[in-house]
C-alpha atoms as a PDB file:
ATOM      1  CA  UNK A   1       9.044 -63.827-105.016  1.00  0.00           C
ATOM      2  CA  UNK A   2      11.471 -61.475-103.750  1.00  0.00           C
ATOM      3  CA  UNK A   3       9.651 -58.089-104.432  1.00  0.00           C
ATOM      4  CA  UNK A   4       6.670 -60.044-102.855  1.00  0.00           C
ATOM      5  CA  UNK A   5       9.102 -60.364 -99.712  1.00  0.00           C
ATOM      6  CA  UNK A   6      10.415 -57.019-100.014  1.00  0.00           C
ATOM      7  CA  UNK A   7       6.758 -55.345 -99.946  1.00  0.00           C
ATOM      8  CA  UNK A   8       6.022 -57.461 -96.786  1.00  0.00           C
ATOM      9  CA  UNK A   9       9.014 -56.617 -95.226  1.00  0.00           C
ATOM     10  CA  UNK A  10       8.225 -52.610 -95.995  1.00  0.00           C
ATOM     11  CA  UNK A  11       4.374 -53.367 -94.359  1.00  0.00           C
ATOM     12  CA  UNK A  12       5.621 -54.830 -91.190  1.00  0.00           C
ATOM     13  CA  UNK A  13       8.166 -52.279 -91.008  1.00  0.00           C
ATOM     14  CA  UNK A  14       5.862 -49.503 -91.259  1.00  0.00           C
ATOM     15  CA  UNK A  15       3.438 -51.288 -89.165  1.00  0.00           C
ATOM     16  CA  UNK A  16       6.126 -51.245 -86.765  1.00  0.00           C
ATOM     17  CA  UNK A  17       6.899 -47.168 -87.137  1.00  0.00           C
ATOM     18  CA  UNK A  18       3.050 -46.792 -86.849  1.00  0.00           C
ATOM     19  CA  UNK A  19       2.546 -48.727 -83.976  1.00  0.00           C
ATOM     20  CA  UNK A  20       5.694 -47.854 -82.038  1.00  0.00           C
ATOM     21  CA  UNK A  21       4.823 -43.893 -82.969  1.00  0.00           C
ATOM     22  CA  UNK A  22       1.063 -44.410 -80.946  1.00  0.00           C
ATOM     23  CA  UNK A  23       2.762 -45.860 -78.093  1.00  0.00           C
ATOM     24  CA  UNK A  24       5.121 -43.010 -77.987  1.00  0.00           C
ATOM     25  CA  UNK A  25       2.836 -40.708 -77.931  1.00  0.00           C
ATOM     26  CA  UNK A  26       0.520 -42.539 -75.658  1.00  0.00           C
ATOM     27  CA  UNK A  27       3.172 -42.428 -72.921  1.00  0.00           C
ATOM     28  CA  UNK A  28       4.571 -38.572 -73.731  1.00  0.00           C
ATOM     29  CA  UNK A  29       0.857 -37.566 -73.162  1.00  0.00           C
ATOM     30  CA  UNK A  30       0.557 -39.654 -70.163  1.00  0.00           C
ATOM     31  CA  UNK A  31       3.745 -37.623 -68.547  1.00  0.00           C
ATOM     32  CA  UNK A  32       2.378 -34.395 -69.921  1.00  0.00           C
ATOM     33  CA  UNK A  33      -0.918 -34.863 -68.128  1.00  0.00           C
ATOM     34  CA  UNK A  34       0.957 -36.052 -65.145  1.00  0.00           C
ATOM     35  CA  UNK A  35       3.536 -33.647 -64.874  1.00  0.00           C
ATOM     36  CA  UNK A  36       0.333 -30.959 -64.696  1.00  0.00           C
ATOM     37  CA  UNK A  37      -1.470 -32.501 -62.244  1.00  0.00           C
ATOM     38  CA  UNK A  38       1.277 -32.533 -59.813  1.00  0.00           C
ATOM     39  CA  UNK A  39       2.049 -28.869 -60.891  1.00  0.00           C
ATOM     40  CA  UNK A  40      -1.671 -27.981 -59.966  1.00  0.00           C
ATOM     41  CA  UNK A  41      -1.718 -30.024 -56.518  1.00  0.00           C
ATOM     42  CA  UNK A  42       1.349 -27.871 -55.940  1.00  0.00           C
ATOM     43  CA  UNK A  43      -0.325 -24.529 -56.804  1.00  0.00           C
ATOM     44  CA  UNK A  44      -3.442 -25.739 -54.962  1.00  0.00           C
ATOM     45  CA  UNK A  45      -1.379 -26.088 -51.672  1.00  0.00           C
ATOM     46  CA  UNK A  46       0.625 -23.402 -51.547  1.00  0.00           C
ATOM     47  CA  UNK A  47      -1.807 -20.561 -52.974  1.00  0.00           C
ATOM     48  CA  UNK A  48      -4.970 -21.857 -53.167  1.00  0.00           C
ATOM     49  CA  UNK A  49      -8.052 -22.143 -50.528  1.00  0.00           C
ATOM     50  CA  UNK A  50      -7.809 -25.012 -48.927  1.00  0.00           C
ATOM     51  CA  UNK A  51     -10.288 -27.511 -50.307  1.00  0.00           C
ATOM     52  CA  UNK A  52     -11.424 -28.843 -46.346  1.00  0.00           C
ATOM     53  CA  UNK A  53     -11.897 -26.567 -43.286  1.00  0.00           C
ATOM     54  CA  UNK A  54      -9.262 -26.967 -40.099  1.00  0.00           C
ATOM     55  CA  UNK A  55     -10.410 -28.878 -37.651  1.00  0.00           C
ATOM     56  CA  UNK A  56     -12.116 -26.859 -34.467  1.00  0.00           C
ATOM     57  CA  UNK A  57     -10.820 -27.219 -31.141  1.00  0.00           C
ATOM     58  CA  UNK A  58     -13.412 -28.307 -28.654  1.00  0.00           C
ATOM     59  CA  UNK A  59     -14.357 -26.208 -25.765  1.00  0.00           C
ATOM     60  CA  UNK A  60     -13.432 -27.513 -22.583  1.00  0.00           C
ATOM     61  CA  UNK A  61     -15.370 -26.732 -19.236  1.00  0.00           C
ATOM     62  CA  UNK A  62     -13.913 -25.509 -16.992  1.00  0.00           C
ATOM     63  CA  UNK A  63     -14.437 -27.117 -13.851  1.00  0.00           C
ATOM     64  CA  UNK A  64     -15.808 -25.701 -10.639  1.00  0.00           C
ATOM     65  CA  UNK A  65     -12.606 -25.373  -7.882  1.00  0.00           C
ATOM     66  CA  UNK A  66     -13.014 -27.850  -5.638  1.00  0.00           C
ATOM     67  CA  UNK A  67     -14.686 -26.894  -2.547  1.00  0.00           C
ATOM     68  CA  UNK A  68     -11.455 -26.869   0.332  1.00  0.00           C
ATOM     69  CA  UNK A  69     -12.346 -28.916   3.601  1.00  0.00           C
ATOM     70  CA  UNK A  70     -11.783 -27.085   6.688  1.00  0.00           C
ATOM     71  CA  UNK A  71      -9.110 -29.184   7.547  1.00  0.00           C
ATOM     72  CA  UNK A  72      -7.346 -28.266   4.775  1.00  0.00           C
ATOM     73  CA  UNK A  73      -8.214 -24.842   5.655  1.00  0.00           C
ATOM     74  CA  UNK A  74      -6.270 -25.263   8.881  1.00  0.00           C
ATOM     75  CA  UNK A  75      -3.138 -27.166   7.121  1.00  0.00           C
ATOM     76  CA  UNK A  76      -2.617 -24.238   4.772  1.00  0.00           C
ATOM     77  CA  UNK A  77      -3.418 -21.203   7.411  1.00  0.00           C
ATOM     78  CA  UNK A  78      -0.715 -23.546   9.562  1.00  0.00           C
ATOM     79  CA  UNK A  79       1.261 -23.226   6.988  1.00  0.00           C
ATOM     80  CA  UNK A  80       1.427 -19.386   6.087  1.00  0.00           C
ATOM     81  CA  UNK A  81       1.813 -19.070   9.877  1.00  0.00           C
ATOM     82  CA  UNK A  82       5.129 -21.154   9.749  1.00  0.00           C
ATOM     83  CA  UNK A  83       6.447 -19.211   6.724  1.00  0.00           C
ATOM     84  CA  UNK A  84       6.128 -16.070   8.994  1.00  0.00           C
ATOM     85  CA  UNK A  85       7.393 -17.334  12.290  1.00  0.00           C
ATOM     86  CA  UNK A  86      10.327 -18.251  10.482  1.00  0.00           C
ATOM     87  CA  UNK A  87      11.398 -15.102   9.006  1.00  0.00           C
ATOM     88  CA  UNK A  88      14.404 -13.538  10.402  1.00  0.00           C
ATOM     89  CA  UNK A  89      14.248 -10.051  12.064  1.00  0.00           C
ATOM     90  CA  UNK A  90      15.856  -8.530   9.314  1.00  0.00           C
ATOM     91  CA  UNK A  91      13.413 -10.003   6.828  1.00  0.00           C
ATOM     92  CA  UNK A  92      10.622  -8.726   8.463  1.00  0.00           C
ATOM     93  CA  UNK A  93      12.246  -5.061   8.841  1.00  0.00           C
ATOM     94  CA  UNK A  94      12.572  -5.367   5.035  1.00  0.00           C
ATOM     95  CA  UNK A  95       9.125  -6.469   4.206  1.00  0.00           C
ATOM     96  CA  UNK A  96       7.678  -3.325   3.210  1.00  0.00           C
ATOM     97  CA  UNK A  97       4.006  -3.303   2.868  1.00  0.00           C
ATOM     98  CA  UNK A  98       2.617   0.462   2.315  1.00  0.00           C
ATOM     99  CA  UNK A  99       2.117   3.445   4.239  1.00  0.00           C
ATOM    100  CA  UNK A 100      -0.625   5.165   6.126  1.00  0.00           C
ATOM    101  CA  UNK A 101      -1.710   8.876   6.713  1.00  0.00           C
ATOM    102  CA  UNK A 102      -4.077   9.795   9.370  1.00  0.00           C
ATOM    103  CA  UNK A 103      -5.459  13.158  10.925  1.00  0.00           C
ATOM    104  CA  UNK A 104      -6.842  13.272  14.592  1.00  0.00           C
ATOM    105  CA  UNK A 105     -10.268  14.549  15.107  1.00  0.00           C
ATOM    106  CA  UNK A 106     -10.494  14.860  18.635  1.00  0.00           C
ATOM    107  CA  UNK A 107      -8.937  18.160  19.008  1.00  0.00           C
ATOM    108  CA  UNK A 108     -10.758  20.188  16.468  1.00  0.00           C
ATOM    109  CA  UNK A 109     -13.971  18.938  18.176  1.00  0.00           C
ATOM    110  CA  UNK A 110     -13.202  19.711  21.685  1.00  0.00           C
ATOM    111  CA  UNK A 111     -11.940  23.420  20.448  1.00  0.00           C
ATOM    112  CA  UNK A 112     -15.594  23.456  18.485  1.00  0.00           C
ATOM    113  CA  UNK A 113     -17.360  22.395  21.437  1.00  0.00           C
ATOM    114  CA  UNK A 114     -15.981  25.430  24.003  1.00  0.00           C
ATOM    115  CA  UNK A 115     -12.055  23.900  24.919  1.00  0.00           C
ATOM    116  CA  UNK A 116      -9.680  27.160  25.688  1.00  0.00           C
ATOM    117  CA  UNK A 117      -6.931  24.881  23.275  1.00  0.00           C
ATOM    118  CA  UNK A 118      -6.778  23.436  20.082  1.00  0.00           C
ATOM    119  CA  UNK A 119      -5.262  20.468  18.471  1.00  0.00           C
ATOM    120  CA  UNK A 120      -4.579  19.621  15.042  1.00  0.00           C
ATOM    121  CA  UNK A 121      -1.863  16.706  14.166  1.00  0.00           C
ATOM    122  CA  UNK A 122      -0.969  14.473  10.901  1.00  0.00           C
ATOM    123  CA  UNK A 123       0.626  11.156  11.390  1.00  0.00           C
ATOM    124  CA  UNK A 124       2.906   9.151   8.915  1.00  0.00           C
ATOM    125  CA  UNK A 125       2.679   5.308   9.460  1.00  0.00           C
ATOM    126  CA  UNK A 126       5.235   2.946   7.450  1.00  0.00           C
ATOM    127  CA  UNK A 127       4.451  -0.543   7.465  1.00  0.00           C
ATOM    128  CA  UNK A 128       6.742  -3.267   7.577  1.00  0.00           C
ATOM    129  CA  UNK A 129       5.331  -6.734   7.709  1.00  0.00           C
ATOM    130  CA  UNK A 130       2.204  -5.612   9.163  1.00  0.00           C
ATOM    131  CA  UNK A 131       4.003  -6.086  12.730  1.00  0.00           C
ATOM    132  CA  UNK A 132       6.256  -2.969  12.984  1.00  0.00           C
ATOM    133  CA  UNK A 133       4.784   0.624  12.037  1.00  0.00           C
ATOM    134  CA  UNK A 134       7.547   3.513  12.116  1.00  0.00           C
ATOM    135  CA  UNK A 135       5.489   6.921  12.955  1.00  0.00           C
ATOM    136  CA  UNK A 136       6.125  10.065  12.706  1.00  0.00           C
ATOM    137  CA  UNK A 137       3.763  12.963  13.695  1.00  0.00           C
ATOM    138  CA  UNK A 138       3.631  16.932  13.636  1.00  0.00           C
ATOM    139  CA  UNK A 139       1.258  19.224  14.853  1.00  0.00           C
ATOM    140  CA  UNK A 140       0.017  22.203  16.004  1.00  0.00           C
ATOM    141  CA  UNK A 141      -1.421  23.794  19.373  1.00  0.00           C
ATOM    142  CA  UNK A 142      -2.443  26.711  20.894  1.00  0.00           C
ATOM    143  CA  UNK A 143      -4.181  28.027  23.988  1.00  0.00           C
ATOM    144  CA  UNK A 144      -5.784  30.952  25.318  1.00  0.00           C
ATOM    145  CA  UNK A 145      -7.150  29.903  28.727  1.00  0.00           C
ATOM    146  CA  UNK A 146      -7.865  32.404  31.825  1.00  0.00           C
ATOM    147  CA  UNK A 147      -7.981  30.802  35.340  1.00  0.00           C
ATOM    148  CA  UNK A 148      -7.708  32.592  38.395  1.00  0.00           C
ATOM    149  CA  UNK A 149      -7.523  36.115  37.013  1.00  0.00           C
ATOM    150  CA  UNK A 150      -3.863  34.663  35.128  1.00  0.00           C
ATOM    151  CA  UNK A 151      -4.507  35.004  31.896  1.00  0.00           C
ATOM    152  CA  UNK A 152      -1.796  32.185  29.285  1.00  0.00           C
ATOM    153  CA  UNK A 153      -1.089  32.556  25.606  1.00  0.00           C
ATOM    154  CA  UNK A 154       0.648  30.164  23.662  1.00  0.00           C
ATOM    155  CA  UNK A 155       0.766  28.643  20.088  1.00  0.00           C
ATOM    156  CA  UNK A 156       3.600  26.240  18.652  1.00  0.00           C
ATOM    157  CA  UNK A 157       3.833  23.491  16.210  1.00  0.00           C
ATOM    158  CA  UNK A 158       5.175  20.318  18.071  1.00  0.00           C
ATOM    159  CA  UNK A 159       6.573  15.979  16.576  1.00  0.00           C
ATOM    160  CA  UNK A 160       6.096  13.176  17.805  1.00  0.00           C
ATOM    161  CA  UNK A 161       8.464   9.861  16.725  1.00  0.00           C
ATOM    162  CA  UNK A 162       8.308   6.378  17.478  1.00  0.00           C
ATOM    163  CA  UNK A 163       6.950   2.809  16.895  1.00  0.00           C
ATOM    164  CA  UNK A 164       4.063   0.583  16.853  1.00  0.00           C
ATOM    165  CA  UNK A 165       3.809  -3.267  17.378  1.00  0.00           C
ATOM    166  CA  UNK A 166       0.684  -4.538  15.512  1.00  0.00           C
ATOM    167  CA  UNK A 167      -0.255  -7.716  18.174  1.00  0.00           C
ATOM    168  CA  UNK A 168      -2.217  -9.354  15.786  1.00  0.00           C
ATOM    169  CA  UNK A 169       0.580  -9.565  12.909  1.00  0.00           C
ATOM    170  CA  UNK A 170      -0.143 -12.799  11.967  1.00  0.00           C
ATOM    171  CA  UNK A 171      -3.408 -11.770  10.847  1.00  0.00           C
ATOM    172  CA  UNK A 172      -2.010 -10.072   7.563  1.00  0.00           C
ATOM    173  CA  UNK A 173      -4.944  -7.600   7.860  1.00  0.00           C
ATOM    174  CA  UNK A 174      -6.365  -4.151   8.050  1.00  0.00           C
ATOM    175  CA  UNK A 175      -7.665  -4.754  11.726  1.00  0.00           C
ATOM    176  CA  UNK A 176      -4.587  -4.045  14.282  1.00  0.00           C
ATOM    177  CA  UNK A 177      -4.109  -4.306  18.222  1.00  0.00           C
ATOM    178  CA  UNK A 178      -1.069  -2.289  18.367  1.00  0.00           C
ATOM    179  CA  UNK A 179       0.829  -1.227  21.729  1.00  0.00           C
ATOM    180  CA  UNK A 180       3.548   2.103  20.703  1.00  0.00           C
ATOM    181  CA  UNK A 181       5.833   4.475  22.238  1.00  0.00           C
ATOM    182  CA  UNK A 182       6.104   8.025  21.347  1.00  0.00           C
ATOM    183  CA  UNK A 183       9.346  10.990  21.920  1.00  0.00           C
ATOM    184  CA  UNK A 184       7.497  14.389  22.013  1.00  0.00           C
ATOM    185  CA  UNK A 185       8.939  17.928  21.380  1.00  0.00           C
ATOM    186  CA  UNK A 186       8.054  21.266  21.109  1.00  0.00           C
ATOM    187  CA  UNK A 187      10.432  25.140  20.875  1.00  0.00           C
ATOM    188  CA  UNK A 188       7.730  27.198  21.780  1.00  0.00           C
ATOM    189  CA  UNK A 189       7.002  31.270  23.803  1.00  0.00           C
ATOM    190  CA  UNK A 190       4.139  32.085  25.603  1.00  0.00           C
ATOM    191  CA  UNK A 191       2.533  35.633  27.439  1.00  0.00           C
ATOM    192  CA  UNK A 192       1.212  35.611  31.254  1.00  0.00           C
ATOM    193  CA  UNK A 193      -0.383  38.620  32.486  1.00  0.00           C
ATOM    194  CA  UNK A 194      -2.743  38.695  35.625  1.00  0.00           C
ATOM    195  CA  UNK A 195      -3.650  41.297  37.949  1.00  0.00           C
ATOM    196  CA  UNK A 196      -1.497  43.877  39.385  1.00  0.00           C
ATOM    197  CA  UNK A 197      -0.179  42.063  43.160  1.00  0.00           C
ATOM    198  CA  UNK A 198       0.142  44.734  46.167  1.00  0.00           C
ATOM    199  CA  UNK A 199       4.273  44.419  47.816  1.00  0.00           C
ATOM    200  CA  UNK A 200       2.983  43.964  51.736  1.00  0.00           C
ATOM    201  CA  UNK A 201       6.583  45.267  52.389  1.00  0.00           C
ATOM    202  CA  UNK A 202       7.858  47.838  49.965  1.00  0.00           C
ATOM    203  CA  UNK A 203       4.493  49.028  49.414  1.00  0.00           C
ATOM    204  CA  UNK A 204       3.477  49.914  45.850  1.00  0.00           C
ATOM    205  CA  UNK A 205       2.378  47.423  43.371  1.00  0.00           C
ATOM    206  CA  UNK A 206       3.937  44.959  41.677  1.00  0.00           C
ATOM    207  CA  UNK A 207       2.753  44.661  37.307  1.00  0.00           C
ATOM    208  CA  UNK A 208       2.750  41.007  36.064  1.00  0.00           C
ATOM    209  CA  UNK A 209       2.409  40.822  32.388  1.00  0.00           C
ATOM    210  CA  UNK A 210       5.400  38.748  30.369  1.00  0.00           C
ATOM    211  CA  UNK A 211       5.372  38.146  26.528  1.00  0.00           C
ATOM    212  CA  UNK A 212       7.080  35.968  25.010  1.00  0.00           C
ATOM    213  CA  UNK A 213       8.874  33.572  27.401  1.00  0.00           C
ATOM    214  CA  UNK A 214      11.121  31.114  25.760  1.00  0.00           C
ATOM    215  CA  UNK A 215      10.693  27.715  26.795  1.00  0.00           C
ATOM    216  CA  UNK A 216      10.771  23.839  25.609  1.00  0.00           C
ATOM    217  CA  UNK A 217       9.330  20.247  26.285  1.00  0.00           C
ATOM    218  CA  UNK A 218      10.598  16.860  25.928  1.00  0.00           C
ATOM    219  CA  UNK A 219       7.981  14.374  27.075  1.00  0.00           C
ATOM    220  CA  UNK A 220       7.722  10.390  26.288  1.00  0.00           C
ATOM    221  CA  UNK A 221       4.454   8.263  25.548  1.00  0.00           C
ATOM    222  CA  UNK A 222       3.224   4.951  26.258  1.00  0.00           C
ATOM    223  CA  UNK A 223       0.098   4.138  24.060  1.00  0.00           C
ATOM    224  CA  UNK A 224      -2.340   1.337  23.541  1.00  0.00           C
ATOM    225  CA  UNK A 225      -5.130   1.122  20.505  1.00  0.00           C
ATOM    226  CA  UNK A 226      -7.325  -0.442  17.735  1.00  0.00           C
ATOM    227  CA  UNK A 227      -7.140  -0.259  14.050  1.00  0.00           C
ATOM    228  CA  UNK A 228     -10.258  -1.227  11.571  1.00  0.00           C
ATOM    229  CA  UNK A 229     -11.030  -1.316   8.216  1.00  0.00           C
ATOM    230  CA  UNK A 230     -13.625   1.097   7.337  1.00  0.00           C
ATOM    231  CA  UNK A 231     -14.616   0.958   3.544  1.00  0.00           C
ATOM    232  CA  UNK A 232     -11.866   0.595   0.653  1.00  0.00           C
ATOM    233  CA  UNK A 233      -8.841   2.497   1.858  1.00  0.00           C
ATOM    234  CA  UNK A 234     -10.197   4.164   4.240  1.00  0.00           C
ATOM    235  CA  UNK A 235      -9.802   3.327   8.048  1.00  0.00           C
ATOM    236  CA  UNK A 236     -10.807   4.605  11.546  1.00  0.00           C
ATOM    237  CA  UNK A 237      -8.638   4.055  14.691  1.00  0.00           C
ATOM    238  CA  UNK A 238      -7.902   5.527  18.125  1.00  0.00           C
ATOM    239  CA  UNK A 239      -5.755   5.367  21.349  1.00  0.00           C
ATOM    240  CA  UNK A 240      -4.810   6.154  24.942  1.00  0.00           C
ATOM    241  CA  UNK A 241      -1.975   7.778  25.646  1.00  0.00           C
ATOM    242  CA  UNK A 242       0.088   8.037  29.040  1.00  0.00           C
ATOM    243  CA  UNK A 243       2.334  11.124  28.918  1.00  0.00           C
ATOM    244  CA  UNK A 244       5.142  11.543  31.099  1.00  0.00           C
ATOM    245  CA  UNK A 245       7.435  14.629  30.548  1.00  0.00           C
ATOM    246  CA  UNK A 246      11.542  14.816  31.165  1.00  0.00           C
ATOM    247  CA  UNK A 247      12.088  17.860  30.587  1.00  0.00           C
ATOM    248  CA  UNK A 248      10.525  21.401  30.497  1.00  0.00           C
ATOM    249  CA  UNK A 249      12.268  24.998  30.572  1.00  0.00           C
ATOM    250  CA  UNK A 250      11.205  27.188  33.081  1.00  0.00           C
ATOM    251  CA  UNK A 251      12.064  31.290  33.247  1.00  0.00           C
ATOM    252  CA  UNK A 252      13.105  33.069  36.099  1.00  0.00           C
ATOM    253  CA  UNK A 253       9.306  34.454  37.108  1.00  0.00           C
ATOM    254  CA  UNK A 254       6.751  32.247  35.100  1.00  0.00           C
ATOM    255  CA  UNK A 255       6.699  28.721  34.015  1.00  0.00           C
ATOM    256  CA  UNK A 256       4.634  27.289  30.947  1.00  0.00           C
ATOM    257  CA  UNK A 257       1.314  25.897  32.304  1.00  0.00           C
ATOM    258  CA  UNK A 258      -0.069  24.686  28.717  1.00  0.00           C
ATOM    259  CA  UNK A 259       2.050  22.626  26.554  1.00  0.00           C
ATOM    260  CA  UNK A 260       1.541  22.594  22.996  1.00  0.00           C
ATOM    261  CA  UNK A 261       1.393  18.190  22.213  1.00  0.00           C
ATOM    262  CA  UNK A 262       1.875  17.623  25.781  1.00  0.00           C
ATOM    263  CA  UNK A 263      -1.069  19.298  27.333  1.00  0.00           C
ATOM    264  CA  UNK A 264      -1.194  21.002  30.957  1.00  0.00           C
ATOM    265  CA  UNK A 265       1.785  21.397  32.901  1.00  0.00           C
ATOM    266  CA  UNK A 266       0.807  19.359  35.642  1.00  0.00           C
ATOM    267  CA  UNK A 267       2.443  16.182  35.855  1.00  0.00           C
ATOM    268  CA  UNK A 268       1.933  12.946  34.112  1.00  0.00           C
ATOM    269  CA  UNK A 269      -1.541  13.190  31.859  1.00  0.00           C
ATOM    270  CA  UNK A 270      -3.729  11.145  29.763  1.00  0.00           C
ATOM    271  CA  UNK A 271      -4.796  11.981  26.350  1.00  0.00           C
ATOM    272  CA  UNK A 272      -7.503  10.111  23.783  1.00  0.00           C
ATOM    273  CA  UNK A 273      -7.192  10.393  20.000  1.00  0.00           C
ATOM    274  CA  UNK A 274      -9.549   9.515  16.963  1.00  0.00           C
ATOM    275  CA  UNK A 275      -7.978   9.339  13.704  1.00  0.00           C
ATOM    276  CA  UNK A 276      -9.358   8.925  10.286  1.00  0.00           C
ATOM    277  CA  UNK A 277      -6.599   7.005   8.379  1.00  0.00           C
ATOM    278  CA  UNK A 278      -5.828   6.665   4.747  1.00  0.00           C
ATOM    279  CA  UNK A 279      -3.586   4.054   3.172  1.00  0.00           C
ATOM    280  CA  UNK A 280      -1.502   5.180   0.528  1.00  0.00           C
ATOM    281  CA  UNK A 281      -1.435   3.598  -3.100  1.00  0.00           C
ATOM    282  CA  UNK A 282       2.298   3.456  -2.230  1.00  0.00           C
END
């Protein structure tokens, strides 16, 4: 009786070993297994390709700008044409906005098409705010002209400084109505010779030929003219001129008749100019 005990005692304990062994087992192996599939998730996120493409972005339209109204037109142009009324004097003198060269063509051609004088000039516009334009000019002139037997050499270069007041400012364009004043000088010697003039009292003959008589000019301008646009940078404008001179040098026996800038020595004149005008990538 009690070995039969002890042998069923020794199967249920071994039983018991067995049985507790399989389960052991069972749950190491469940671990194991787990333990790699969350070690090959990890791997397949940080070094794998991902198993599902990113999502695409959809295209938007892009909508057509809505068509402005003319009244809103006019509330924005009213506007932009506050904003600039209300800048001080200052601020417009400061609002730089490029700079111009031009050459005048009317000279050249009169000299081409028989003039006794020639004149060639290149203007420098700066322009601040489109309403003020700074100018500065040089040039050169000569004449060889033969009236009345007297026969007048000259040739000089000559400035011209001053200003021009765009009218039309408020525009913010290429296409100017400008009004401008202009200080003209020229340092320049001339020759006069002429015919040989009989002394009714002395008798004899009196020679008249001088070379090179010193003089000078001052003379101021008044000016009114038009500024378009052309094609790209290029422009076309002209002017007319009212010259009025305040001072001239005279010599002892002769006195300059021609003028280089200023023109004949005859009181106040009138010139014309036609300029081809570039604007400056400046």
């Amino acid at each position: 009786m009690r070995i039969t005990s002890i042998c069923f005692t020794s199967i249920l304990f071994a039983a018991f070993a067995c049985f507790g062994s399989v389960d052991t087992y069972a749950v190491s192996s469940r671990q194991l297994h787990s333990a790699v599939d969350s070690l090959s998730n990890d791997t397949l996120k940080k070094d794998s390709i991902p198993l599902s493409l990113p999502k695409t972005e959809t295209v938007r339209e892009v909508e057509p700008k809505k068509k402005l109204t003319q009244k809103e037109i006019d509330r924005q142009e009213k506007r932009r044409l506050k904003r600039l009324e209300e800048m001080t004097f200052s601020q417009r003198i400061r609002a730089y906005k490029g700079m111009q060269v031009s050459f005048d063509i009317v000279g050249p051609a009169n000299y081409y098409y028989g003039y006794s004088w020639l004149r060639t000039e290149a203007q420098l516009k700066v322009n601040l705010n489109n309403q003020f334009f700074p100018v500065v000019a040089l040039g050169y002139a000569k004449c060889d002209d033969t009236t009345d037997d007297i026969q007048y050499k000259t040739a000089a270069p000559y400035m011209r400084i001053g200003m021009d007041y765009n009218i039309r400012w408020k525009n913010q364009n290429d296409n100017h109505l400008f009004l401008g004043f202009r200080y003209g000088f020229s340092a320049f010697e001339y020759d006069v010779s002429a015919p040989d003039i009989e002394d009714g009292i002395w008798g004899g003959t009196n020679r008249v030929n001088y070379q090179n008589e010193s003089s000078s000019a001052h003379w101021l301008e008044a000016l009114i003219g038009i500024q378009t646009k052309l094609w790209g940078p290029i422009l076309v404008g002209w002017d007319f001129r009212y010259l009025v001179s305040i001072g001239i040098k005279e010599n002892d026996h002769t006195k300059p008749y021609y003028i280089p800038g200023y023109g004949e020595n005859d009181g106040p004149s009138f010139m014309f100019t036609y300029r081809l005008i570039y604007k400056l990538p400046l």
